[in-house]
Protein backbone atom coordinates (compact mmCIF):
# COMPACT_ATOMS: atom_id res chain seq x y z
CA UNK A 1 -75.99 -36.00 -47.11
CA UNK A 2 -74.46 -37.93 -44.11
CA UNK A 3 -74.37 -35.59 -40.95
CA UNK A 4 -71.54 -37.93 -39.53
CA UNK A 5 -68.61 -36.59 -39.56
CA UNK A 6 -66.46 -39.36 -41.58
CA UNK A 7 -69.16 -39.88 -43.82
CA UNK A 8 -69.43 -36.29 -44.55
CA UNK A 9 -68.42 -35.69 -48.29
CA UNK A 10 -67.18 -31.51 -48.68
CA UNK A 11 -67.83 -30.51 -52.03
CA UNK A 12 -67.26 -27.02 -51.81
CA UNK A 13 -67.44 -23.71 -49.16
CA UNK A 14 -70.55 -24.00 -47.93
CA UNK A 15 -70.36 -28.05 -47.19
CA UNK A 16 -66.57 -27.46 -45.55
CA UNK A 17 -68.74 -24.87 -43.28
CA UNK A 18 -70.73 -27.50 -42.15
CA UNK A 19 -67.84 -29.87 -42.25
CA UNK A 20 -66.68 -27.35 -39.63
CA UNK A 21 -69.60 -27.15 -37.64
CA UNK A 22 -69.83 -31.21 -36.92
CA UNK A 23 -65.87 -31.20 -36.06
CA UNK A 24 -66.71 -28.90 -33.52
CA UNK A 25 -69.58 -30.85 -32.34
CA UNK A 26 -67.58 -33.98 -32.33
CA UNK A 27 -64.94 -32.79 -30.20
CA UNK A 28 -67.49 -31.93 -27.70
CA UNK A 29 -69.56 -34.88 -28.19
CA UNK A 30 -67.12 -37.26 -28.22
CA UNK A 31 -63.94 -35.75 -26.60
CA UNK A 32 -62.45 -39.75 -26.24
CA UNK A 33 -62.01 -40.32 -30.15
CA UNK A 34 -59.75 -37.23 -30.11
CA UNK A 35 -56.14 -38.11 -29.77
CA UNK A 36 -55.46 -34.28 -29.65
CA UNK A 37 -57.39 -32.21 -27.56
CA UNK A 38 -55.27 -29.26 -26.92
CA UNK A 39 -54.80 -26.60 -29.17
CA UNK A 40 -50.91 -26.91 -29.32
CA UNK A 41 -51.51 -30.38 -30.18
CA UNK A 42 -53.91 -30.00 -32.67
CA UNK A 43 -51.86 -27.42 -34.58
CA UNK A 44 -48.93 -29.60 -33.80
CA UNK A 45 -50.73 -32.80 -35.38
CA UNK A 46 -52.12 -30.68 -38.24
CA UNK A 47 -49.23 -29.43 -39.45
CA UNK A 48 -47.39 -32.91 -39.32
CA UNK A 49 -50.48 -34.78 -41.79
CA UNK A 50 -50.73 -31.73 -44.01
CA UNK A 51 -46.90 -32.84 -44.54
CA UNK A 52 -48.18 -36.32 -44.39
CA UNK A 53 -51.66 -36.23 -46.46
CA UNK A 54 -50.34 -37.38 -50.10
CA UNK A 55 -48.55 -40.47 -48.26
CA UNK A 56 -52.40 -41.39 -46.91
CA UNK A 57 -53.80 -40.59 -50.13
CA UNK A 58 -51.47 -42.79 -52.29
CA UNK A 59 -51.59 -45.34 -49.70
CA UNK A 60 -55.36 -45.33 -50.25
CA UNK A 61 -55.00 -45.57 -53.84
CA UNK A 62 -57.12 -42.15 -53.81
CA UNK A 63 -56.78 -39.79 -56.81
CA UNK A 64 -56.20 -36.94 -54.95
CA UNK A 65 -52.97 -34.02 -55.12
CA UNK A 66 -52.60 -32.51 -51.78
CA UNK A 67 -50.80 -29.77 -53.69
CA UNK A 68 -53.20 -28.82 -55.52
CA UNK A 69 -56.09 -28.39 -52.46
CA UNK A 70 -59.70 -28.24 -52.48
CA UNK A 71 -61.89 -28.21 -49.62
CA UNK A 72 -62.47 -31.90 -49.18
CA UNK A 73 -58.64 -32.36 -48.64
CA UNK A 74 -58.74 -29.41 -46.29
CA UNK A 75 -61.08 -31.12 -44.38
CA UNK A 76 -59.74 -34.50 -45.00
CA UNK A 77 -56.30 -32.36 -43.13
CA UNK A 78 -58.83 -31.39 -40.02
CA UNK A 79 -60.24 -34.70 -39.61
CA UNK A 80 -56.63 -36.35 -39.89
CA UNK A 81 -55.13 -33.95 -36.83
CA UNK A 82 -58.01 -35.23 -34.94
CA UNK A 83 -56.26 -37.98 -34.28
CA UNK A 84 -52.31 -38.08 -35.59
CA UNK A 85 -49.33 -38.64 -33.28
C-alpha cells in the first residue's frame, strides 16, 4: 500500500480513514499543491466535481458510476476539490 496520497487505492472504510488522514497531512505538508485552501472554497470546489466526477471518469475511460458511490469515488471527490476551480 502506497502512503502517497494519489497513489493511495481506498478499498473500503478503514482505507478511506487513512485516505483521510494523508489529505490532512497533505494540506499541511504541502499547502502550494492546494488550489483551495479555505474552507468555503473547498466545500465550494467539492460540491462543483461531485457534479462533475462522472464527466472525469468517462473522460478517463474509468468504469466507475458516481451514482452509485463507494469509498474510492468519495475519496476520488476529496482529492478532486483539492484542486478544482
Amino acid at each position: 500500500m502506497n502512503d502517497t496520497l494519489n497513489d493511495f487505492k481506498v478499498t473500503d472504510r478503514q482505507t478511506f480513514i487513512k485516505f483521510l488522514d494523508l489529505l490532512r497531512k497533505d494540506f499541511l505538508n504541502n499547502p502550494e499543491s492546494w488550489e483551495n485552501k479555505t474552507l468555503p472554497d473547498f466545500l465550494e470546489a467539492l460540491s462543483a466535481y461531485t457534479e462533475d466526477i462522472q464527466g472525469y471518469y468517462d473522460n478517463m475511460k474509468l468504469n466507475a458510476n458516481a451514482d452509485k458511490a463507494d469509498w474510492s469515488i468519495f475519496a476520488d471527490i476529496l482529492k478532486g476539490a483539492k484542486i478544482y476551480e
